[in-house]
Protein backbone atom coordinates (compact mmCIF):
# COMPACT_ATOMS: atom_id res chain seq x y z
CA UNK A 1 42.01 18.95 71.40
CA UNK A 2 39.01 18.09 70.11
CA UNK A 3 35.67 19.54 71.36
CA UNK A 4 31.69 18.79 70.85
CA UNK A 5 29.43 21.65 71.37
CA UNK A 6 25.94 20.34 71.61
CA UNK A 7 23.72 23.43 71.29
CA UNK A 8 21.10 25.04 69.14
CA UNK A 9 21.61 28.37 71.00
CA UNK A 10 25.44 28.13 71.04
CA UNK A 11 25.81 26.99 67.50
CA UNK A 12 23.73 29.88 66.11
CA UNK A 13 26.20 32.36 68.29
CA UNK A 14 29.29 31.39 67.23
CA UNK A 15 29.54 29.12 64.57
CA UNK A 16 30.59 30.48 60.89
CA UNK A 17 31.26 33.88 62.34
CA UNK A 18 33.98 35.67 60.14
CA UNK A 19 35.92 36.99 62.85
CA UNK A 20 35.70 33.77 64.92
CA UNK A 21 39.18 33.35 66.48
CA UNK A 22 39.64 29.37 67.46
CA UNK A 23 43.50 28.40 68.10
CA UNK A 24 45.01 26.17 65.83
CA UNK A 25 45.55 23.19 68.41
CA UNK A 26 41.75 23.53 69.13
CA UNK A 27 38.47 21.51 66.51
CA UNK A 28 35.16 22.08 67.71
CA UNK A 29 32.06 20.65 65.98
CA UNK A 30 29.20 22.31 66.47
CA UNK A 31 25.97 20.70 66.44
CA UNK A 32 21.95 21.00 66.77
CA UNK A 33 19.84 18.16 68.15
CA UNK A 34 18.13 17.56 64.55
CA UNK A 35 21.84 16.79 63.59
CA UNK A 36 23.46 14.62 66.58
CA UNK A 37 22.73 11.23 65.57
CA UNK A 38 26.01 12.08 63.21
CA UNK A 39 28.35 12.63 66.00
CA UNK A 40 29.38 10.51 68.99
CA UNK A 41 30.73 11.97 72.07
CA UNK A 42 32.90 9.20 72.17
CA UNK A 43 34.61 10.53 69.53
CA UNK A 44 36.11 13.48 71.20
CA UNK A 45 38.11 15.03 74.00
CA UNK A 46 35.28 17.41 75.17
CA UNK A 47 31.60 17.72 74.87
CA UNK A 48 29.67 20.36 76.06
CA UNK A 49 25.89 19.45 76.26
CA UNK A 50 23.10 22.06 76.32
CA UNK A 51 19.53 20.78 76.64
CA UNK A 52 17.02 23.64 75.93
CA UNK A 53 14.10 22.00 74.73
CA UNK A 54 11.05 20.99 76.19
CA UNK A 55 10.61 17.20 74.34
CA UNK A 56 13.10 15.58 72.01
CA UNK A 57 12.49 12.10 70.43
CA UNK A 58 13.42 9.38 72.69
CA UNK A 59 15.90 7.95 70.36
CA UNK A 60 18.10 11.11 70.59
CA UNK A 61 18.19 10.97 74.46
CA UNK A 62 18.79 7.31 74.48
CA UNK A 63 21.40 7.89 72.14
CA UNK A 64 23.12 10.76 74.07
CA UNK A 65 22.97 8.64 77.03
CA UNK A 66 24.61 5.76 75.46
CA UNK A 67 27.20 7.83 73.40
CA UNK A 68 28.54 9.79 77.02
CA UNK A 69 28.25 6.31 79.28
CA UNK A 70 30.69 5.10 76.62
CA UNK A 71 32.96 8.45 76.56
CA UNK A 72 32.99 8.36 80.38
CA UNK A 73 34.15 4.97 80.01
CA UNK A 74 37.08 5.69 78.21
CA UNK A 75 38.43 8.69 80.02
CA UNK A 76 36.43 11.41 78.10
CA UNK A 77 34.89 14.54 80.10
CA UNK A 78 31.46 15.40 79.31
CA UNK A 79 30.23 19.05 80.55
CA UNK A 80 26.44 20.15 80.97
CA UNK A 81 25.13 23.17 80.90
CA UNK A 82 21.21 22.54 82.24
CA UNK A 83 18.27 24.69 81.34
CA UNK A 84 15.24 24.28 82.92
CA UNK A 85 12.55 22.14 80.98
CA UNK A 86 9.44 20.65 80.95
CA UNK A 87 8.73 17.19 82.25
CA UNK A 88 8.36 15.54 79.13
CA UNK A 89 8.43 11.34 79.37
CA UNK A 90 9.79 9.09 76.93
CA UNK A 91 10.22 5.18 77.04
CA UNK A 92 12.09 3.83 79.46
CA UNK A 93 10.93 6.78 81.63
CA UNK A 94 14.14 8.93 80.04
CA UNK A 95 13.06 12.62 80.04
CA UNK A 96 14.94 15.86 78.64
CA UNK A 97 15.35 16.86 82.45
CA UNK A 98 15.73 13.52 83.99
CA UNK A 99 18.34 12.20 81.61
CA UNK A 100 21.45 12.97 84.46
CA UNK A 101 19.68 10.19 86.22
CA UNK A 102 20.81 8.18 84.19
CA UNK A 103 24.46 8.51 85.91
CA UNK A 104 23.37 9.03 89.36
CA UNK A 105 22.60 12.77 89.43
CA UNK A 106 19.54 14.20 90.35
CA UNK A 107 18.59 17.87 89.01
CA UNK A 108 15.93 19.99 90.44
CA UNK A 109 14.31 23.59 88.55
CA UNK A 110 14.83 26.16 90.76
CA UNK A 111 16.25 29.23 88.88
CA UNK A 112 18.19 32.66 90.17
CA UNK A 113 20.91 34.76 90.48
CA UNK A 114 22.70 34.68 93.43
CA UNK A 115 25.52 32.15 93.05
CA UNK A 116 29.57 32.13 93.78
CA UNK A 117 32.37 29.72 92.93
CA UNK A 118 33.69 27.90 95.88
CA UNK A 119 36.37 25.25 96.03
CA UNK A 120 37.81 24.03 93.08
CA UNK A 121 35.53 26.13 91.14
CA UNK A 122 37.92 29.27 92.11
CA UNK A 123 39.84 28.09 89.57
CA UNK A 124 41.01 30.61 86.75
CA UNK A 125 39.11 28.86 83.79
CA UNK A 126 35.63 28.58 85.96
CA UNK A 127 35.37 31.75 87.73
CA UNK A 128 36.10 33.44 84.09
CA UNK A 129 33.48 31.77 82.73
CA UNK A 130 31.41 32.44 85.28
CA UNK A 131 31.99 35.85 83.67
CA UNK A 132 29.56 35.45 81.22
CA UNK A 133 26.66 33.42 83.24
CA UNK A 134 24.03 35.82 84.35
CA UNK A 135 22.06 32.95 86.42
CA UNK A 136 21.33 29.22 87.90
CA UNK A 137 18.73 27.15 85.87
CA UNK A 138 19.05 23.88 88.26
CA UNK A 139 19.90 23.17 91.53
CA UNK A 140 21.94 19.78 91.69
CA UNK A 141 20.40 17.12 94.50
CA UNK A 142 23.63 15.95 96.20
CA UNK A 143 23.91 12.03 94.88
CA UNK A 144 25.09 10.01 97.91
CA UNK A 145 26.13 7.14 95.33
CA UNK A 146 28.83 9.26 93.93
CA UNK A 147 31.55 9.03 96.27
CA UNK A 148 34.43 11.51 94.42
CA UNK A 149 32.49 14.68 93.78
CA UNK A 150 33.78 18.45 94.13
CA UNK A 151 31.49 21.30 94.64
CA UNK A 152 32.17 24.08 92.30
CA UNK A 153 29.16 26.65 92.30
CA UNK A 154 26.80 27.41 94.70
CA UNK A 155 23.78 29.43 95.91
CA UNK A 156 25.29 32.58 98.00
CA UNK A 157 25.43 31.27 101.94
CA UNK A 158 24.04 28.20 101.75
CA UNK A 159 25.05 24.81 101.45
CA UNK A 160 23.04 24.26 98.07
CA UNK A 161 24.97 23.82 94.69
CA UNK A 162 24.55 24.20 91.35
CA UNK A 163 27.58 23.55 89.84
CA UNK A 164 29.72 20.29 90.58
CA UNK A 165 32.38 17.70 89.33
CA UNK A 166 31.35 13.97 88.76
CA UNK A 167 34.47 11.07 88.63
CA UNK A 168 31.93 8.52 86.72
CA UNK A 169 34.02 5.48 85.87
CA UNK A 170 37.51 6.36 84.04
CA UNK A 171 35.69 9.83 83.03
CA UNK A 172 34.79 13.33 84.72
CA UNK A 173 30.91 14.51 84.50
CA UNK A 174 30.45 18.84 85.39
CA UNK A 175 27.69 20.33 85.61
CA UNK A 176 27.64 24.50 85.20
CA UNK A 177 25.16 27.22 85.24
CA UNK A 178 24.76 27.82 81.40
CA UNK A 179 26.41 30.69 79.62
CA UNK A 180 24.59 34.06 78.41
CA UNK A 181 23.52 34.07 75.03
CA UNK A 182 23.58 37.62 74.95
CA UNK A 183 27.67 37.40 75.62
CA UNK A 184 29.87 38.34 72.44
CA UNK A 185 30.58 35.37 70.58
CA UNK A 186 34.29 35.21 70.64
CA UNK A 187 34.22 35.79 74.52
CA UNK A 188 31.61 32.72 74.52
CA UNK A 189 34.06 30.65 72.03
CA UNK A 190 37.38 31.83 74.69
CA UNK A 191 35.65 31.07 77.68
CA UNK A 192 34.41 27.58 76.34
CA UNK A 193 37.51 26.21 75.22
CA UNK A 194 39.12 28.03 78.56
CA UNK A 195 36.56 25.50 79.95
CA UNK A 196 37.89 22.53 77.79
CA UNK A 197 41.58 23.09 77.89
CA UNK A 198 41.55 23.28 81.64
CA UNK A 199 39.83 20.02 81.74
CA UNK A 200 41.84 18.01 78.89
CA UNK A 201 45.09 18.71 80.29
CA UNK A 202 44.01 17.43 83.91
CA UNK A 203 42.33 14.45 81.96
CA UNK A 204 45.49 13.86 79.56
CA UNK A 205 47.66 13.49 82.60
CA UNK A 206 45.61 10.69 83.83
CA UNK A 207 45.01 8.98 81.13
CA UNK A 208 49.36 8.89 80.33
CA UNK A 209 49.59 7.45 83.37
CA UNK A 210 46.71 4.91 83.81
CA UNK A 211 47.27 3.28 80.13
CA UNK A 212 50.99 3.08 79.98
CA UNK A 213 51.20 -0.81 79.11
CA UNK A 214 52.32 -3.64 81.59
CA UNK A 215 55.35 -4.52 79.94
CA UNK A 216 56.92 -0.84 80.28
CA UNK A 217 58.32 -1.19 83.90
CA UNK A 218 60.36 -4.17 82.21
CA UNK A 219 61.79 -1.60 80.15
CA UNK A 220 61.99 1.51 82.22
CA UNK A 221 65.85 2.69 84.44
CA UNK A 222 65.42 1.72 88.14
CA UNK A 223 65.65 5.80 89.04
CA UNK A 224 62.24 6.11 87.34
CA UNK A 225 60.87 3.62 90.25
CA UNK A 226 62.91 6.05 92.74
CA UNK A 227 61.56 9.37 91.68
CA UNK A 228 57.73 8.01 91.17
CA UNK A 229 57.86 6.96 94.69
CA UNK A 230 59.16 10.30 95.93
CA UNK A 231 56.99 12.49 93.76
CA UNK A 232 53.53 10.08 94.97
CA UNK A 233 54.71 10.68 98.77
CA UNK A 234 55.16 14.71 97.72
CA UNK A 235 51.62 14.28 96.03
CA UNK A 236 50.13 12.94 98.72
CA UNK A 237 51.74 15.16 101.28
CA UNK A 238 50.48 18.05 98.99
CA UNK A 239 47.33 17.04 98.80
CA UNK A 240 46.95 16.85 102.64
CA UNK A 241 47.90 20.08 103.25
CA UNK A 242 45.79 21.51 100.41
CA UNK A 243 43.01 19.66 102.07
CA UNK A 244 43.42 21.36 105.36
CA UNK A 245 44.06 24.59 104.30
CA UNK A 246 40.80 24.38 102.16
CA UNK A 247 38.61 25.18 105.85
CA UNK A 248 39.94 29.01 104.80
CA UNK A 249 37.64 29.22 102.18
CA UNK A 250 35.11 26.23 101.48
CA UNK A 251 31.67 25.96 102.87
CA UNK A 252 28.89 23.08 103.03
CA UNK A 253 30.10 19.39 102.62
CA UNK A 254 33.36 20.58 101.19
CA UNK A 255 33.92 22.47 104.75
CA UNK A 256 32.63 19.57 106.64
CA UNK A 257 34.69 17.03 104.96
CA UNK A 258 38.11 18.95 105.50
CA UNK A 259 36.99 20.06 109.14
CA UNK A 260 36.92 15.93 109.81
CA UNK A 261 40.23 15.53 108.32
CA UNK A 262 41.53 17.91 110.31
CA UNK A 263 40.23 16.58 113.56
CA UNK A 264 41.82 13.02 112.49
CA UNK A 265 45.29 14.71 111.55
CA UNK A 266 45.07 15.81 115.85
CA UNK A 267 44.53 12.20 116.84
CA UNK A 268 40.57 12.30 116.95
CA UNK A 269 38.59 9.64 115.64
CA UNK A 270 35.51 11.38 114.11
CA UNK A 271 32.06 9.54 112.93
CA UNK A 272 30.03 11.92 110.62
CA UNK A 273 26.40 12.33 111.79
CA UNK A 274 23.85 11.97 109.08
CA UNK A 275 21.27 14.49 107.23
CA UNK A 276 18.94 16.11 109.73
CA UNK A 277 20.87 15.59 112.68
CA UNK A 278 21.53 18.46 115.04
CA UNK A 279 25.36 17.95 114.84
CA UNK A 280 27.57 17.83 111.51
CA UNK A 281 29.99 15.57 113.25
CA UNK A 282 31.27 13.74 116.85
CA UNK A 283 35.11 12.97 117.40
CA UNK A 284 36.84 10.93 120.46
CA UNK A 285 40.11 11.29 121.66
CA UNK A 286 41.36 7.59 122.34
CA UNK A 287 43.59 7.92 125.20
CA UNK A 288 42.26 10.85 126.60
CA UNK A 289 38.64 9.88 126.51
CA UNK A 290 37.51 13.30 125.40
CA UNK A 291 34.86 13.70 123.36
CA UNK A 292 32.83 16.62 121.08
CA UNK A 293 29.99 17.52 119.22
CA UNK A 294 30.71 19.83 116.14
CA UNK A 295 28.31 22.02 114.42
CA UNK A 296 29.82 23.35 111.19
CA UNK A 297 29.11 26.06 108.67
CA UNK A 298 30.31 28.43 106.44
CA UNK A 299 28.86 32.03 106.12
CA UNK A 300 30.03 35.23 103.54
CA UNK A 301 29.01 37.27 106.84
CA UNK A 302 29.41 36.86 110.37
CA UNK A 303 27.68 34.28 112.58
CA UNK A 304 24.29 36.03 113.73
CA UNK A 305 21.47 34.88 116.52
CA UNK A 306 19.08 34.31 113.15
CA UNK A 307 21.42 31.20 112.42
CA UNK A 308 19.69 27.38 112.56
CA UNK A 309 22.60 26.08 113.94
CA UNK A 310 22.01 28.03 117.57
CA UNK A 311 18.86 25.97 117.71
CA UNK A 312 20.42 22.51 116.54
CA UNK A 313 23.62 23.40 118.90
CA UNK A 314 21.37 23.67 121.64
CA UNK A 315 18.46 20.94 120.78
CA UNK A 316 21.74 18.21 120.45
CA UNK A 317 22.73 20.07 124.21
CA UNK A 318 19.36 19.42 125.79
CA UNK A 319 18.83 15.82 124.27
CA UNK A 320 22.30 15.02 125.59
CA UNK A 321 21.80 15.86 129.18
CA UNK A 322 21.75 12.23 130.64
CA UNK A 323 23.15 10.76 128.76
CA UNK A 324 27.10 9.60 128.07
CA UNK A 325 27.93 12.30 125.42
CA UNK A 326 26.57 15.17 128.48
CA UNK A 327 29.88 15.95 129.01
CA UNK A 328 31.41 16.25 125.49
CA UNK A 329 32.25 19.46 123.89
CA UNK A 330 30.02 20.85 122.35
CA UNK A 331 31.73 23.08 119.78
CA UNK A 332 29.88 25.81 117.33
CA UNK A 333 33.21 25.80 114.13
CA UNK A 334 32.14 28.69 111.84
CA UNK A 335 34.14 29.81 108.46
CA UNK A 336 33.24 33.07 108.64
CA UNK A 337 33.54 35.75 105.72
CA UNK A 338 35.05 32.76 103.58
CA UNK A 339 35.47 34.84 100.54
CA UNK A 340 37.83 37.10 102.08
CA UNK A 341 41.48 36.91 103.31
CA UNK A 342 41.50 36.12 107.10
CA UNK A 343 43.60 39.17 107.30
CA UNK A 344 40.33 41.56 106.23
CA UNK A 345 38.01 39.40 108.19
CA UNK A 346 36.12 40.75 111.09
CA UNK A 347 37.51 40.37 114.57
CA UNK A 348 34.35 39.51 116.07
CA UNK A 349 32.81 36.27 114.16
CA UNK A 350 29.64 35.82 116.81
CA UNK A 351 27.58 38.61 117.78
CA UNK A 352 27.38 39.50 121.54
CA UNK A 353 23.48 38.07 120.78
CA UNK A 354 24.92 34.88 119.85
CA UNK A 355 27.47 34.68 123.14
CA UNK A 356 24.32 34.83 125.17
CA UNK A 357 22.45 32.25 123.46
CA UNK A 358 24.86 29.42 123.31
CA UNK A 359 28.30 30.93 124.75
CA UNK A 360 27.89 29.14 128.04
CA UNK A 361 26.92 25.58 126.47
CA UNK A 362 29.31 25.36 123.70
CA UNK A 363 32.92 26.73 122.34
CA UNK A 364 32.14 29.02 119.58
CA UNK A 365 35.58 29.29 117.05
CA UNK A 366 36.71 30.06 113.23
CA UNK A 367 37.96 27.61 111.05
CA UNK A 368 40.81 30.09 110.56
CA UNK A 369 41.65 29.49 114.88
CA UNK A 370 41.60 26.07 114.11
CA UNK A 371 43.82 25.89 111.44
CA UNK A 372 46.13 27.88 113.38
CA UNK A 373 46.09 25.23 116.04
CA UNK A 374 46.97 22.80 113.61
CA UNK A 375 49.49 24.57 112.08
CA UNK A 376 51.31 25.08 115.66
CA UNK A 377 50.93 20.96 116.00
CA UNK A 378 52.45 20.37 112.45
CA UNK A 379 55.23 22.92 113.28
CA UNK A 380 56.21 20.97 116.05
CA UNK A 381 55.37 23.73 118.65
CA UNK A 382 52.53 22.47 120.37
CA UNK A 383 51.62 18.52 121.69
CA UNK A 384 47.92 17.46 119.33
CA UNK A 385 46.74 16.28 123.17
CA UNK A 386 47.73 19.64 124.03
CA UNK A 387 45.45 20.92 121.77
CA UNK A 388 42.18 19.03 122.29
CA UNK A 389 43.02 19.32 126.39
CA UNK A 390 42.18 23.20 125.55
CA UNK A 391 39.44 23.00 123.26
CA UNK A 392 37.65 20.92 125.68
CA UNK A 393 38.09 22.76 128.70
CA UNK A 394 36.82 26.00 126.78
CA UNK A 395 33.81 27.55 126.47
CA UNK A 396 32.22 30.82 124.45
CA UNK A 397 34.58 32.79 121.98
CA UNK A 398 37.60 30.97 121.67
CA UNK A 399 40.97 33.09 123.33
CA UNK A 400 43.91 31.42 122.42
């Protein structure tokens, strides 16, 4: 494996330190930005890109630019740890801050402390090296032009992220909080290539796949057809369920995606609602004509009268009073205490404050009573119509 380590501040750390332990199956060139225009990122597995200046010349930007559109091209993972800067212009309006534009991504300054992994970011490579990060430089503007993105870090109880996975072309784009300078520099060297190991195996495994030649099947025994079919149905059936059980422990889009899916798997069809609306999503039951209105979130704690979502809950109730969607369910679906086991969560996820406020207007349940609902469908022990029948007809804390 082959690894790029863009970095004045890394390089300086680790590099030609006598005790430096790098595995055998591992190369990493370290560079500085004087000294880039002699690599290419093209030219490796990994590359790890640290921007702490305030200006560069505009030919090194351009260059990066080009070198990781053509890396991403060919199946290469680029990963970016972003420091705030200076808004510094160049030609072609490229700055040292703006460059992720470039691919679609939008970063904003807005530095702190309080951030946790979430999703795929709970991962044993990421949350390790989250270790050795002691804050958040840049907070990551959602891109709605990237369709296949994953939310990895994010700022404690809130929807906003700072740590994410790009698909850009044949390639995969990350953006992470940077690492500690301060950390010892083998820990900083293990944690890296941690990092880059976790990423090259899940990018090797593509890439075997997606370039085998067209002539092979010509070539290949007829069980190999057999057992590729069986193990894509088992993928996809795996990745269904991993996708539904996710509503244990995501929050923000992540959460809201999987919550849809969910609702589709019980025979709804669902229409998300966009950004500023006072509802995350509506769903329809075809043949039994019942409809909902779903506010969703996820929350470390417990869901408390303080919330937003009581006043969008009940701004979406008033507006719909009149209308055809007055007698949909209106349904408050909170992941409470995400971060925790359901077994250690708290038996009451609303306050009693909460109960008053809404409890009469709208069903107020966990994602973990949902998924139990779901789980009794895909068990075969209750009827999906079954289901929705009762989560319409119900309102306040959910009693099974």
């Amino acid at each position: 494996m082959k690894i790029l380590i863009i970095s004045d501040q890394i390089r300086r750390k680790v590099q030609n330190k006598d005790d430096l332990i790098i595995p055998e199956n591992v190369e990493i060139v370290f560079t500085d930005w004087k000294n880039y225009t002699e690599n290419s990122a093209f030219d490796f597995d990994i590359t790890f890109v640290h921007l702490t200046y305030k200006s560069l010349p505009s030919s090194i930007i351009l260059k990066l630019i080009q070198d990781i559109k053509l890396a991403l091209g060919n199946g290469r993972t680029i990963i970016y740890f972003p420091s705030p800067t200076e808004e510094m212009s160049f030609e072609k309006n490229i700055t040292t801050r703006g460059w992720t534009q470039s691919f679609g991504i939008d970063l904003k300054d807005n530095a702190g402390k309080n951030f946790e992994a979430v999703g795929r970011g709970q991962s044993s490579a990421i949350k390790d090296y989250l270790e050795i990060v002691d804050g958040y430089k840049q907070i990551i503007v959602s891109p709605d032009n990237i369709p296949n993105q994953q939310i990895l870090v994010s700022v404690k109880n809130s929807t906003i992220f700072v740590g994410a996975e790009f698909q850009i072309e044949k390639g995969e784009f990350i953006i992470l909080p940077p690492p500690s300078i301060a950390t010892n520099h083998n820990l900083l060297a293990s944690n890296i290539i941690n990092l880059a190991r976790k990423y090259n195996e899940r990018a090797t495994r593509h890439n075997y796949i997606e370039n085998k030649p067209d002539w092979l099947d010509s070539y290949t025994v007829p069980r190999l057809k057999d057992v590729s079919t069986q193990i894509s149905k088992l993928e996809t059936e795996k990745n269904e369920l991993e996708r539904i059980s996710s509503i244990l422990y995501t929050t923000g889009e992540d959460l809201e995606l999987n919550i849809e899916y969910l609702f589709r798997k019980l025979g709804l069809e669902t229409f998300r609602q966009p950004r500023g609306a006072n509802i995350d999503l509506k769903a329809k039951h075809p043949s039994l004509g019942l409809g909902f209105a779903i506010e969703i979130t996820g929350v470390k704690g417990i869901i408390q009268k303080d919330t937003n979502k009581i006043s969008q809950a009940n701004l979406y109730h008033f507006d719909s009073v009149g209308t055809q969607e007055e007698t949909d369910r209106l349904i408050l679906l909170a992941n409470t205490e995400y971060h925790l086991d359901p077994k250690g969560r708290k038996k009451a996820a609303f306050t009693d404050h909460v109960v008053r406020l809404i409890g009469d207007k709208a069903l107020l349940i966990t994602s973990f009573q949902l998924y139990e609902l779901w789980r009794l469908v895909y068990e075969g022990k209750r009827k999906s119509e079954d289901v929705i029948i009762e989560l319409h007809s119900k309102t306040g804390i959910y009693q099974p």
